[in-house]
PDB file of N, CA and C in Angstrom:
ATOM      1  N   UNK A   1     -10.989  41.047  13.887  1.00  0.00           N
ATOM      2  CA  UNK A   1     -10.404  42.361  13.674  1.00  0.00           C
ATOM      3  C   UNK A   1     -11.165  43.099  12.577  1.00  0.00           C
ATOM      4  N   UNK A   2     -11.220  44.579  12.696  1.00  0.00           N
ATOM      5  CA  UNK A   2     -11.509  45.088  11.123  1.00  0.00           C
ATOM      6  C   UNK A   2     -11.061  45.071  10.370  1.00  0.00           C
ATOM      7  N   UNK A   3     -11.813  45.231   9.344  1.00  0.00           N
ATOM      8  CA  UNK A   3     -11.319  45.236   7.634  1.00  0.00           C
ATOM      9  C   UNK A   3     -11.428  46.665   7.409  1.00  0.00           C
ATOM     10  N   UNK A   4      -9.883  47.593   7.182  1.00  0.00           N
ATOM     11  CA  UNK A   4     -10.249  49.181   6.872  1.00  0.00           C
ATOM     12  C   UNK A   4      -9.414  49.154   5.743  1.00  0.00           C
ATOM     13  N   UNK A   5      -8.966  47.994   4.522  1.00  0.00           N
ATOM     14  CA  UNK A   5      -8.991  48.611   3.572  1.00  0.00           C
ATOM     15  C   UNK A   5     -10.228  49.404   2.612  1.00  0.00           C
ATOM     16  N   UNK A   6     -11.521  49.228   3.097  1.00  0.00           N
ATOM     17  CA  UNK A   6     -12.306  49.866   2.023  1.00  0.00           C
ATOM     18  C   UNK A   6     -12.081  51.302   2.369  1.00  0.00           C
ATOM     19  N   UNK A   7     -11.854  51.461   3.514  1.00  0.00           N
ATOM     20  CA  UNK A   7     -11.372  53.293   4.313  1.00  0.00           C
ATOM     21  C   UNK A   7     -10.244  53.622   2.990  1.00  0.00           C
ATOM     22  N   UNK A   8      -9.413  52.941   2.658  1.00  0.00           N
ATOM     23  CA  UNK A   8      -8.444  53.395   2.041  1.00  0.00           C
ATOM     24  C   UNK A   8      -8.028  53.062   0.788  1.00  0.00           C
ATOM     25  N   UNK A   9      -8.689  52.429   0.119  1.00  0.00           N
ATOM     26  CA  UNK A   9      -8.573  52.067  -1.324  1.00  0.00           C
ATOM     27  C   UNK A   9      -9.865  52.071  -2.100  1.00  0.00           C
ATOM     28  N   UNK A  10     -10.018  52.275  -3.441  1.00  0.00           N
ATOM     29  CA  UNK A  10     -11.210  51.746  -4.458  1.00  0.00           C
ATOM     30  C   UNK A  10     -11.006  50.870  -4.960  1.00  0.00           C
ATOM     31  N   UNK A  11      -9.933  49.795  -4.320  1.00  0.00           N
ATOM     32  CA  UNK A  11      -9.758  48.560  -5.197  1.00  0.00           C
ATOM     33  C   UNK A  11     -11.307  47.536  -4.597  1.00  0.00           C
ATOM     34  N   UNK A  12     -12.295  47.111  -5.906  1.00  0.00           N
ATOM     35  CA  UNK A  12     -12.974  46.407  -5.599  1.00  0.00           C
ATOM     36  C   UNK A  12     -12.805  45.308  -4.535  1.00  0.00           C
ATOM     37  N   UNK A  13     -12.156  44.214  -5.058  1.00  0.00           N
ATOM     38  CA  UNK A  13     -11.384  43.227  -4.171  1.00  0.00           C
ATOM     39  C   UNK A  13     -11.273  43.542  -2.564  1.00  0.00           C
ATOM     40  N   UNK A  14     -10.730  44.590  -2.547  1.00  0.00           N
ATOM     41  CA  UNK A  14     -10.474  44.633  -1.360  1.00  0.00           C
ATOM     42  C   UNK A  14     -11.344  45.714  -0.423  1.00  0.00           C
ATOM     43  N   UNK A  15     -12.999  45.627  -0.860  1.00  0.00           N
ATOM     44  CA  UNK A  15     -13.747  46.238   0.092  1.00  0.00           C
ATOM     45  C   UNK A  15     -13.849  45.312   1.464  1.00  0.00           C
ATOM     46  N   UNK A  16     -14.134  44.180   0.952  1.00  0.00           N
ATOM     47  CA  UNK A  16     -14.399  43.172   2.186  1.00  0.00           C
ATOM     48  C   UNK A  16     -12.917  42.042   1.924  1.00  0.00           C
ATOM     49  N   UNK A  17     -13.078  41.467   3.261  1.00  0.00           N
ATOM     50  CA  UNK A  17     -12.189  40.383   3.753  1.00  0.00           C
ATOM     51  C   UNK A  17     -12.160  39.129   2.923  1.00  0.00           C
ATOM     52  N   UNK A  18     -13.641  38.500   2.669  1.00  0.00           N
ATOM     53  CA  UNK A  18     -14.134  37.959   1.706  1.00  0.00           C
ATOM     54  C   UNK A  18     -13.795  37.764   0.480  1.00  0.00           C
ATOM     55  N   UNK A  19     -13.902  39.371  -0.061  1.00  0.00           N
ATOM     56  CA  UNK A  19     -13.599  39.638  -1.174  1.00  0.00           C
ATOM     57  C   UNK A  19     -12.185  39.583  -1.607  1.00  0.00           C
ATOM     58  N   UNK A  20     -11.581  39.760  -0.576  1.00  0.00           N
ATOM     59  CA  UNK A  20     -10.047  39.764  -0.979  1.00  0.00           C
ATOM     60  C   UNK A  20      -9.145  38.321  -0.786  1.00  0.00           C
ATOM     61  N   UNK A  21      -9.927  37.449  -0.314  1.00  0.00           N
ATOM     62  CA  UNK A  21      -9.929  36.074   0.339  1.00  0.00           C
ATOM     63  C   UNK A  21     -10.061  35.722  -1.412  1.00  0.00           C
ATOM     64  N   UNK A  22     -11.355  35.783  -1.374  1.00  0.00           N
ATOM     65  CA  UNK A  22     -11.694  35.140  -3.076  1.00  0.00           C
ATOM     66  C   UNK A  22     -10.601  35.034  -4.298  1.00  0.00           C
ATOM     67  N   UNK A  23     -10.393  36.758  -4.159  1.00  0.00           N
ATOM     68  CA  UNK A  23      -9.465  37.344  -5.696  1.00  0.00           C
ATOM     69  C   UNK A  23      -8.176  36.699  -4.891  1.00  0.00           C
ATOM     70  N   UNK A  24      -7.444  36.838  -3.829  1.00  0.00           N
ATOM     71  CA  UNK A  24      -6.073  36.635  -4.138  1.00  0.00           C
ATOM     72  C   UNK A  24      -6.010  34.961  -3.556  1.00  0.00           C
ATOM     73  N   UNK A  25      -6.960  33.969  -3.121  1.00  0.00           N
ATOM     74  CA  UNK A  25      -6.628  32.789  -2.153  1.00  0.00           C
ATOM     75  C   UNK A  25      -5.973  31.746  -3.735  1.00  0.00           C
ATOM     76  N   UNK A  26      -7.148  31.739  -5.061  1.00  0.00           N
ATOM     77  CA  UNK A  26      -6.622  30.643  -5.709  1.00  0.00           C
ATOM     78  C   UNK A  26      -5.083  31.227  -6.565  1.00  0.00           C
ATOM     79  N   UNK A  27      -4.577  32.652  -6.860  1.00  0.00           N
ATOM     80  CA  UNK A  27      -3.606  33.076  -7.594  1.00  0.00           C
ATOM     81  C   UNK A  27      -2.606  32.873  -6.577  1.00  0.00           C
ATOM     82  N   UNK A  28      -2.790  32.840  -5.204  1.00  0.00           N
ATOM     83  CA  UNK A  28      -1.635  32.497  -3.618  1.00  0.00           C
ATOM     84  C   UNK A  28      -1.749  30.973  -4.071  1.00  0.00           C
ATOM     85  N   UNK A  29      -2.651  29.834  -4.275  1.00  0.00           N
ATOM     86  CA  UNK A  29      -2.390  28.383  -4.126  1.00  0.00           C
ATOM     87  C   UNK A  29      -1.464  27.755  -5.429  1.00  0.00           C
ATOM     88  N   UNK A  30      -1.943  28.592  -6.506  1.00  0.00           N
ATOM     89  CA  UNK A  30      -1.242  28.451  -8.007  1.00  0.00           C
ATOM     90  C   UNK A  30       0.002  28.562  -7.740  1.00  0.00           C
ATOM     91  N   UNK A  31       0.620  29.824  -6.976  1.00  0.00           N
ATOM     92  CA  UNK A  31       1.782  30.490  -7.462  1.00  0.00           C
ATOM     93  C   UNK A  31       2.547  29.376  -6.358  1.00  0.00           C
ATOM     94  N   UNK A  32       2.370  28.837  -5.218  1.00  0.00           N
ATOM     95  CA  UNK A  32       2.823  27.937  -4.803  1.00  0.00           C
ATOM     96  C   UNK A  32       2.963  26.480  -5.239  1.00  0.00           C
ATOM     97  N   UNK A  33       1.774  26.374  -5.676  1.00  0.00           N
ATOM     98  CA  UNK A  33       1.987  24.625  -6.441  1.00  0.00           C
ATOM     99  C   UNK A  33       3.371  24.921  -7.282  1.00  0.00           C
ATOM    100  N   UNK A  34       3.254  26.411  -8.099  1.00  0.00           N
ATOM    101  CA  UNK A  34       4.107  25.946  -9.234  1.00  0.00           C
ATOM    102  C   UNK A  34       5.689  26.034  -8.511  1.00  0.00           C
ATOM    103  N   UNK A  35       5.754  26.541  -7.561  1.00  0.00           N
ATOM    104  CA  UNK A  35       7.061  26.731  -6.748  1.00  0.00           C
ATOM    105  C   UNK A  35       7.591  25.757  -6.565  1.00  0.00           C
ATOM    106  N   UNK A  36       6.892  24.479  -5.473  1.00  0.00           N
ATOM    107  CA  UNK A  36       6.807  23.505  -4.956  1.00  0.00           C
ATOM    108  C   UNK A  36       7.419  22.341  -6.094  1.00  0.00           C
ATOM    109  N   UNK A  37       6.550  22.777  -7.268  1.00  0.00           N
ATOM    110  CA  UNK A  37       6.771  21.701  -8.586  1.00  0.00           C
ATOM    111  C   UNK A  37       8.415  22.079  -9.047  1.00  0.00           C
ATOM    112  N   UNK A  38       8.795  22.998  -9.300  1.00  0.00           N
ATOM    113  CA  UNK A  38       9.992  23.639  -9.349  1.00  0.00           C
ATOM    114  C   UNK A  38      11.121  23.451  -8.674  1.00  0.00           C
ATOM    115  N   UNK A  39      10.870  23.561  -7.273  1.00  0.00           N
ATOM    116  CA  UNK A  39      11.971  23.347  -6.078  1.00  0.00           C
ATOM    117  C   UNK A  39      11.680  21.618  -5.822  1.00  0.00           C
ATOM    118  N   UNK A  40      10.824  20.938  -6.311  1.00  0.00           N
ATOM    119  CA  UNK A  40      10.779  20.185  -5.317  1.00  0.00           C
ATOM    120  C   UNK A  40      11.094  19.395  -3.702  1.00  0.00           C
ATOM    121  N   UNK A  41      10.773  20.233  -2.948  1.00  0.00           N
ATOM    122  CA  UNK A  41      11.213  20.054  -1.585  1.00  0.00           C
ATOM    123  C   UNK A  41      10.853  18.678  -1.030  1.00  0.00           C
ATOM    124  N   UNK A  42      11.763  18.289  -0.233  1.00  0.00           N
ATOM    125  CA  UNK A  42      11.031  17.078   0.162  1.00  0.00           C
ATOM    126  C   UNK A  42      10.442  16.421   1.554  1.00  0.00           C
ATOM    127  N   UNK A  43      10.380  17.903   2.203  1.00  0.00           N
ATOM    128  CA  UNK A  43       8.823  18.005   2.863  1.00  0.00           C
ATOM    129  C   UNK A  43       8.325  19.716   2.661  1.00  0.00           C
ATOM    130  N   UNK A  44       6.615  19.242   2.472  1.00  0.00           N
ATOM    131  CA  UNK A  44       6.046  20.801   2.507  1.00  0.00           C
ATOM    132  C   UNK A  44       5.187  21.256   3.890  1.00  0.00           C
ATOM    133  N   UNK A  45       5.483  21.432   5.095  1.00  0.00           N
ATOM    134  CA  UNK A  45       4.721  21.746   6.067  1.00  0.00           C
ATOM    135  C   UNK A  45       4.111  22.650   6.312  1.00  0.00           C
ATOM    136  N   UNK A  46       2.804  22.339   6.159  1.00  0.00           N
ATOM    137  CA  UNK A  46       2.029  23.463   5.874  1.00  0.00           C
ATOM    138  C   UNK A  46       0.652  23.697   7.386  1.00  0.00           C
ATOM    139  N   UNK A  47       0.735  24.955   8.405  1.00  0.00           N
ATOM    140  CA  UNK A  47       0.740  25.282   9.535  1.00  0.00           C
ATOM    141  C   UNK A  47      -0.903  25.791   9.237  1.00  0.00           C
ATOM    142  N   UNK A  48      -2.025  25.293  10.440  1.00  0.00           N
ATOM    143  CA  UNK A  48      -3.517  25.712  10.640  1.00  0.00           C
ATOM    144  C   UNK A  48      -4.485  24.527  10.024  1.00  0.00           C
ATOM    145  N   UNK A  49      -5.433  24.622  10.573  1.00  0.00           N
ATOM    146  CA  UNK A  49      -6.746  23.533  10.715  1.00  0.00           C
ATOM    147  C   UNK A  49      -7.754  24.470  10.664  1.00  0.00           C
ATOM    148  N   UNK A  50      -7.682  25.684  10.963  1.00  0.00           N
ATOM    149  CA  UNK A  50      -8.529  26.288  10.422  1.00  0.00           C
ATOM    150  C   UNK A  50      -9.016  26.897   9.132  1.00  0.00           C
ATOM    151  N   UNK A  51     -10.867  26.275   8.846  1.00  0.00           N
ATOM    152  CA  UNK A  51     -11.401  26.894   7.546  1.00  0.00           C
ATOM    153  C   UNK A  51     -10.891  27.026   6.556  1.00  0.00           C
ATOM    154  N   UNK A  52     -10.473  28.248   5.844  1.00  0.00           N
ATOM    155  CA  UNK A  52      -9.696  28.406   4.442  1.00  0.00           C
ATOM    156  C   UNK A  52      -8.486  28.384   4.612  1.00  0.00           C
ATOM    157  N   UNK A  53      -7.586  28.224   5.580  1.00  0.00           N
ATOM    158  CA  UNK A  53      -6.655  27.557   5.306  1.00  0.00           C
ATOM    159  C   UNK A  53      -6.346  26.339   5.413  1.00  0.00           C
ATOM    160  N   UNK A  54      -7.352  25.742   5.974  1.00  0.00           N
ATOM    161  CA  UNK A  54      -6.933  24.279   5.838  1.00  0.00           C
ATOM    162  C   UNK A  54      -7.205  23.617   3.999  1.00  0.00           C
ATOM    163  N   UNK A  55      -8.507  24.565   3.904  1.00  0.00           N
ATOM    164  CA  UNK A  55      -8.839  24.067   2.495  1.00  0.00           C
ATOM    165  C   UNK A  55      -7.466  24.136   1.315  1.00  0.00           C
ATOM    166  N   UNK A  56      -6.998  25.151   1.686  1.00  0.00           N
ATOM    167  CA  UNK A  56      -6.223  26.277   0.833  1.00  0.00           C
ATOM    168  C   UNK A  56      -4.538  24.895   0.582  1.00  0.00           C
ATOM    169  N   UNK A  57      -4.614  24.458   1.985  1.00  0.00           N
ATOM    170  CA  UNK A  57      -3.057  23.339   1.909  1.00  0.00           C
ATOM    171  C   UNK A  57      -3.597  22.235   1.505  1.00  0.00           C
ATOM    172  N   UNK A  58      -5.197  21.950   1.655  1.00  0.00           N
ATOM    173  CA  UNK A  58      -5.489  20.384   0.341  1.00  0.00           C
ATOM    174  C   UNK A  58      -5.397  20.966  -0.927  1.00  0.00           C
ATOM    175  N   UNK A  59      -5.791  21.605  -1.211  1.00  0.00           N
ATOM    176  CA  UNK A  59      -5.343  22.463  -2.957  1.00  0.00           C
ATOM    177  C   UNK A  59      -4.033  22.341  -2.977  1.00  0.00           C
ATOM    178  N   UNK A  60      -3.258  22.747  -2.031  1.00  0.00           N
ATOM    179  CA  UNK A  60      -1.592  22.770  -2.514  1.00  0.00           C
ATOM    180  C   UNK A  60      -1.186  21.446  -2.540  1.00  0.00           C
ATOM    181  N   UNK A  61      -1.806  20.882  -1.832  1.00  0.00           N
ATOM    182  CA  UNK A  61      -1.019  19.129  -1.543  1.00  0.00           C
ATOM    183  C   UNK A  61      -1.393  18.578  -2.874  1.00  0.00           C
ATOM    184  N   UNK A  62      -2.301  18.622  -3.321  1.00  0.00           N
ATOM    185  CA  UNK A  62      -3.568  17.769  -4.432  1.00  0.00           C
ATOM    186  C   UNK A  62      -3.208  16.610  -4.526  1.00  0.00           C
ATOM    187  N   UNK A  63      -2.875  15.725  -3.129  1.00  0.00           N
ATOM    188  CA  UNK A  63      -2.680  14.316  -2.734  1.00  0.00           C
ATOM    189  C   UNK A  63      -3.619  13.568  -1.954  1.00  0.00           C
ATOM    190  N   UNK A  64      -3.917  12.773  -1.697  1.00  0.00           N
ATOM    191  CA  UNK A  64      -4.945  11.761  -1.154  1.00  0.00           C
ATOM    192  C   UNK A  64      -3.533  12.102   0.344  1.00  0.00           C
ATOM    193  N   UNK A  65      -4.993  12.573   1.270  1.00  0.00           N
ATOM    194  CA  UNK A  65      -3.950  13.045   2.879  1.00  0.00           C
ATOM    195  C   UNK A  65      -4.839  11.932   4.010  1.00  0.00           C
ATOM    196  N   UNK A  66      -3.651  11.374   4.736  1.00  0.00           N
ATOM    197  CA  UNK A  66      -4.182  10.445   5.415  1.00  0.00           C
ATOM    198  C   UNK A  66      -4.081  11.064   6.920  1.00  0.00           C
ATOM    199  N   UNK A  67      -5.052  10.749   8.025  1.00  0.00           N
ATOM    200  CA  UNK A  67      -4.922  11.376   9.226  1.00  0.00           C
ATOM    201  C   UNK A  67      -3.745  10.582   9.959  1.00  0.00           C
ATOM    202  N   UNK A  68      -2.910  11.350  10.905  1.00  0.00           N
ATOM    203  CA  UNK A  68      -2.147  10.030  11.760  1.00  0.00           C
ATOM    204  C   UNK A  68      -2.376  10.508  13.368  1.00  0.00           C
ATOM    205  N   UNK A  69      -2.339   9.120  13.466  1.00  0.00           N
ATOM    206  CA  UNK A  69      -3.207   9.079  15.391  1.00  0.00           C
ATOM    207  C   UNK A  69      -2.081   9.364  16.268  1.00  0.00           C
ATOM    208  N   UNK A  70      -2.263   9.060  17.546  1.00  0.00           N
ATOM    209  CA  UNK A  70      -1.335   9.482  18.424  1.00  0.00           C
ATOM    210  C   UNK A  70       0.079  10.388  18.753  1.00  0.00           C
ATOM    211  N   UNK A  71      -0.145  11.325  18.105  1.00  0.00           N
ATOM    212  CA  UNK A  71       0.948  12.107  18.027  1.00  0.00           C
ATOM    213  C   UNK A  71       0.286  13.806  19.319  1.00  0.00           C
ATOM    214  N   UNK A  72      -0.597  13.516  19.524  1.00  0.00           N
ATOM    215  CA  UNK A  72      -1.176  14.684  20.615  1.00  0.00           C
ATOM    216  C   UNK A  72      -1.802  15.911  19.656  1.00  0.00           C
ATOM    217  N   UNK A  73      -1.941  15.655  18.673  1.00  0.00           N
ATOM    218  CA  UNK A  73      -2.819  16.867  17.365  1.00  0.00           C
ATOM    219  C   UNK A  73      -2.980  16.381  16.103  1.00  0.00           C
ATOM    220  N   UNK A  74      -3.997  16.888  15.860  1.00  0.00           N
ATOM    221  CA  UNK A  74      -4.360  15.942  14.531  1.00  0.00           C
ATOM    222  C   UNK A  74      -3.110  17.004  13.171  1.00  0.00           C
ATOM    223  N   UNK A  75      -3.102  15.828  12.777  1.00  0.00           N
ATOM    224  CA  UNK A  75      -1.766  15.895  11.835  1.00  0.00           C
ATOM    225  C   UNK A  75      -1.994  15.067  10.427  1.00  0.00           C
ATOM    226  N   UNK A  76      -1.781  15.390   9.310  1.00  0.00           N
ATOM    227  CA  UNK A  76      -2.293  14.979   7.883  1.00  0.00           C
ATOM    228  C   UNK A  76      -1.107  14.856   7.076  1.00  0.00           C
ATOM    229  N   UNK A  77      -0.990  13.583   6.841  1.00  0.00           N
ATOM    230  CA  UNK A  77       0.147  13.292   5.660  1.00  0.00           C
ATOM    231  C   UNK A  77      -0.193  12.877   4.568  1.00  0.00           C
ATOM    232  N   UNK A  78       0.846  13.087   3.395  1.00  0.00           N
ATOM    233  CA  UNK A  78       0.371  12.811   2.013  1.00  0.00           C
ATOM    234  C   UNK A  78       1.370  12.730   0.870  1.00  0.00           C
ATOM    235  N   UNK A  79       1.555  11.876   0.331  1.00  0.00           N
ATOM    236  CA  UNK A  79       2.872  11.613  -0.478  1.00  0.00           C
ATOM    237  C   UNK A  79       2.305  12.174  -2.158  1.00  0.00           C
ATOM    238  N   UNK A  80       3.157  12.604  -2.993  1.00  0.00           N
ATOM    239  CA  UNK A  80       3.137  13.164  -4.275  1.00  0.00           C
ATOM    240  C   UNK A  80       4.439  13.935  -5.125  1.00  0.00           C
ATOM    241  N   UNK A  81       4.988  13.033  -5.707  1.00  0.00           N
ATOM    242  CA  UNK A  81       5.868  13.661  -6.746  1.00  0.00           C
ATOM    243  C   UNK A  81       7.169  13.538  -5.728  1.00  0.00           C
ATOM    244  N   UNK A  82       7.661  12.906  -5.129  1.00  0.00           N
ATOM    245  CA  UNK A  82       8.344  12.711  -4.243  1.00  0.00           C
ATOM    246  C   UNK A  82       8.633  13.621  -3.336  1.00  0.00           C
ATOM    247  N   UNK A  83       7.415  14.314  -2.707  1.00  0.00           N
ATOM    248  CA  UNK A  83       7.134  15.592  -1.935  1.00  0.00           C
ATOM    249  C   UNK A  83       6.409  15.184  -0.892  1.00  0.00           C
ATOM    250  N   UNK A  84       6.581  15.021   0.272  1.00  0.00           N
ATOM    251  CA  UNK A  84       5.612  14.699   1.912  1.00  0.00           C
ATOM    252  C   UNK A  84       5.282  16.109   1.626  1.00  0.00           C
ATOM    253  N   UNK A  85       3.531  15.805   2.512  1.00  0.00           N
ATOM    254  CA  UNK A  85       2.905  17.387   2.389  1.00  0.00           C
ATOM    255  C   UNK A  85       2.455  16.969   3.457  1.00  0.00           C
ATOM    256  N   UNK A  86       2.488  17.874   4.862  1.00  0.00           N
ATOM    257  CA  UNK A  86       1.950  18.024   5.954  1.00  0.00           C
ATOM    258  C   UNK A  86       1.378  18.672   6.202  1.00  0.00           C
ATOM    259  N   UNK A  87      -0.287  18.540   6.857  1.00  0.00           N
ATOM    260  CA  UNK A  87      -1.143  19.762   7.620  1.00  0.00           C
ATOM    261  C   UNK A  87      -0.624  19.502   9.127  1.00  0.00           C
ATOM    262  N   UNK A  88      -0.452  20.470   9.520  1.00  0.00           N
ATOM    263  CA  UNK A  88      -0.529  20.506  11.038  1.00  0.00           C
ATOM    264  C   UNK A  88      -0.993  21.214  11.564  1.00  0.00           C
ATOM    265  N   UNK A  89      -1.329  21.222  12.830  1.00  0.00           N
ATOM    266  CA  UNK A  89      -2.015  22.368  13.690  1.00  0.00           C
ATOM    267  C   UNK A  89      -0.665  23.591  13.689  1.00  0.00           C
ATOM    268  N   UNK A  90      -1.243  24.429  13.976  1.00  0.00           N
ATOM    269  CA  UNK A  90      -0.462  25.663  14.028  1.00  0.00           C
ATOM    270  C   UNK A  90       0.350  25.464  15.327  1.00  0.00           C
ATOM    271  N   UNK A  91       1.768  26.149  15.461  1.00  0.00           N
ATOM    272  CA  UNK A  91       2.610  26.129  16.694  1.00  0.00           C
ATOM    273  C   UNK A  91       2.042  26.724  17.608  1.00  0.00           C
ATOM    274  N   UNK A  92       1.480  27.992  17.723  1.00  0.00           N
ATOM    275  CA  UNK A  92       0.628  28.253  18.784  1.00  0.00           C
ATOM    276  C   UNK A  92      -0.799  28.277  19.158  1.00  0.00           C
ATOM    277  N   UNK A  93      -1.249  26.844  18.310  1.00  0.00           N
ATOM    278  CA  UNK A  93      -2.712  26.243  18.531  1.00  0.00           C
ATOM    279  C   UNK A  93      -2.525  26.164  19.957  1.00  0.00           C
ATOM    280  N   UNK A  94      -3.727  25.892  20.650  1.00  0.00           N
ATOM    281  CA  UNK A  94      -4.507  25.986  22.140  1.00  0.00           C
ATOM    282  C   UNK A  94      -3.955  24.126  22.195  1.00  0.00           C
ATOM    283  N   UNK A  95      -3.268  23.950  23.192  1.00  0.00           N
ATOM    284  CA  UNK A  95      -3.047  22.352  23.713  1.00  0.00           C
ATOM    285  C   UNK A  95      -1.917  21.699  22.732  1.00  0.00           C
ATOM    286  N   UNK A  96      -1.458  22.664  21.913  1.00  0.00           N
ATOM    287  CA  UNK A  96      -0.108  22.065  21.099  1.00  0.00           C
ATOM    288  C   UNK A  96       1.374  22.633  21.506  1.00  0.00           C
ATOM    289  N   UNK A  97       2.008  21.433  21.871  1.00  0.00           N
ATOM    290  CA  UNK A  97       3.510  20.969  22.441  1.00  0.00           C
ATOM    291  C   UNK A  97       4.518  21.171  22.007  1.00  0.00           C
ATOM    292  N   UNK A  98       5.666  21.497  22.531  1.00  0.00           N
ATOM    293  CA  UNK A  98       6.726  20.948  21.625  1.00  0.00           C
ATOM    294  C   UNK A  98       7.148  19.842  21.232  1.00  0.00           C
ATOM    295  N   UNK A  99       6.453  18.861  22.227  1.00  0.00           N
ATOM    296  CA  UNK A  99       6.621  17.622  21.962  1.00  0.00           C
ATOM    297  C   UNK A  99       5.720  16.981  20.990  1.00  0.00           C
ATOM    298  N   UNK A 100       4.756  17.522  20.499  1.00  0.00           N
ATOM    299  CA  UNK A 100       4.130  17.707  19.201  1.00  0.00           C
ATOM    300  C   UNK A 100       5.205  17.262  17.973  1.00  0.00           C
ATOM    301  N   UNK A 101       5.508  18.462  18.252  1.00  0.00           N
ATOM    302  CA  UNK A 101       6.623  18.593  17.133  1.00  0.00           C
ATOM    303  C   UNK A 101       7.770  17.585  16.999  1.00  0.00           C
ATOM    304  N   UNK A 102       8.486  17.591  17.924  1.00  0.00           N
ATOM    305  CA  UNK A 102       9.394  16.564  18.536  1.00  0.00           C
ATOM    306  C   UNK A 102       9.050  14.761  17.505  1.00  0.00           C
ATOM    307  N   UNK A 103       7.499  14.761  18.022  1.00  0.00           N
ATOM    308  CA  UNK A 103       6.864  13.683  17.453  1.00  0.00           C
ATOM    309  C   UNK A 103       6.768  13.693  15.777  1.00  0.00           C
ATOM    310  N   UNK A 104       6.272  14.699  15.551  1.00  0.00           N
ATOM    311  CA  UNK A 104       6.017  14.784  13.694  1.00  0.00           C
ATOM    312  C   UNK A 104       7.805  14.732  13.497  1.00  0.00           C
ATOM    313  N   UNK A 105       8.653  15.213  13.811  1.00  0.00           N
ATOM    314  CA  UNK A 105       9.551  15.525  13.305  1.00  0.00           C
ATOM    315  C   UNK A 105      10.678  13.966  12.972  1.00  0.00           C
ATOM    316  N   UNK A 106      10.268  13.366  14.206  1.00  0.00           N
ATOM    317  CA  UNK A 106      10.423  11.776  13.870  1.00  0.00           C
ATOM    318  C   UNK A 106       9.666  10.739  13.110  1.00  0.00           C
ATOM    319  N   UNK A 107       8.326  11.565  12.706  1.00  0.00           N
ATOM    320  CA  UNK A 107       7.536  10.495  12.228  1.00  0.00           C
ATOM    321  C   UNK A 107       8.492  11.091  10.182  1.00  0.00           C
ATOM    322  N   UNK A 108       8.382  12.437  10.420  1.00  0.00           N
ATOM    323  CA  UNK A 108       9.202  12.838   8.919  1.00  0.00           C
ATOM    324  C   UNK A 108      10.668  11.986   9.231  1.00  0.00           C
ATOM    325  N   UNK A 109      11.448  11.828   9.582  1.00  0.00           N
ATOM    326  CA  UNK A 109      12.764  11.392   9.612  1.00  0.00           C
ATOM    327  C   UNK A 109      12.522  10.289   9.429  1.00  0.00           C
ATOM    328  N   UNK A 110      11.993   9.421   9.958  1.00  0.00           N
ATOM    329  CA  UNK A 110      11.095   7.929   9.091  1.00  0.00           C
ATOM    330  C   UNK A 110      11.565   7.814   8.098  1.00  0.00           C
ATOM    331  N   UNK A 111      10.248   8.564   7.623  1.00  0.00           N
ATOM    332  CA  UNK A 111       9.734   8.614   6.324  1.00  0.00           C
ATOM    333  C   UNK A 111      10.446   9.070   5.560  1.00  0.00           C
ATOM    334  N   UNK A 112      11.794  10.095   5.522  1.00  0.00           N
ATOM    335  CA  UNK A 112      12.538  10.571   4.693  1.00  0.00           C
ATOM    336  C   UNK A 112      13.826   9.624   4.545  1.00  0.00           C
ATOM    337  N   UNK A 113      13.902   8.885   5.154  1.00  0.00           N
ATOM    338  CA  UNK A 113      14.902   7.435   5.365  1.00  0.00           C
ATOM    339  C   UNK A 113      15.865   7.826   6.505  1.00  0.00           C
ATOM    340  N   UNK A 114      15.185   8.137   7.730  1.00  0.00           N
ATOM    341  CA  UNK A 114      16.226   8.093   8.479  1.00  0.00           C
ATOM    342  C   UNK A 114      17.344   9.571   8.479  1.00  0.00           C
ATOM    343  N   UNK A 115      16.992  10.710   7.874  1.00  0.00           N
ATOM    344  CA  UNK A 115      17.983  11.267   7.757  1.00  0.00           C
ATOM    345  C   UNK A 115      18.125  12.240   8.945  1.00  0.00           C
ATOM    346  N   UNK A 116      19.609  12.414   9.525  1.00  0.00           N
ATOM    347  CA  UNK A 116      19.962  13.105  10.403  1.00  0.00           C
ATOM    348  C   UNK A 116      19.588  14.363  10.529  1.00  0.00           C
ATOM    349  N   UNK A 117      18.685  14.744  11.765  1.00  0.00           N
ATOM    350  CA  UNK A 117      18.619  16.390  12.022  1.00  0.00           C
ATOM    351  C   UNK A 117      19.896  17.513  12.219  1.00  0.00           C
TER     352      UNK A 117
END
């Protein structure tokens, strides 16, 4: 798609896509860690495999993320501060299920001891 904020602003930052990627991606990963640390939730599922956002949810996790097999999409778990942090493919990735989900959602109920949906 285009980028027409430079049509409409003089904010440096936001001539290019890039540029606005740069200035706001690490003050967006901060302001979440510190949320996360705060609320402590006890799962963080965090949606895309693509590029900077995939980078963007290992910054938020800042856990050692392990891949897990057979679930029909690659899927990344990671324990920290008594917080599961999940990458997953996005819900409307190309070849992803509901039964995808279905699957992670039991592999979290596991892992959270069993607790009732």
């Amino acid at each position: 798609t285009d980028w027409r904020y430079a049509d409409w602003t003089a904010v440096p930052w936001l001539r290019t896509r890039e540029s606005y990627v740069q200035h706001v991606a690490g003050i967006r990963v901060e302001r979440i860690k510190k949320e996360i640390a705060a609320v402590r939730p006890p799962v963080v599922m965090m949606y895309g495999l693509a590029g900077f956002a995939y980078e963007r949810w290992r910054r938020i996790a800042g856990v050692s993320m392990s891949l897990v097999n057979g679930l029909g999409g690659r899927l990344e778990i990671g324990t920290g501060a008594g917080t599961i942090y999940v990458i997953s493919p996005h819900p409307a990735a190309r070849g992803i299920t509901a039964g995808f989900f279905t699957e992670v959602g039991r592999l979290l109920q596991g892992r959270l001891g069993g607790i009732e949906a």
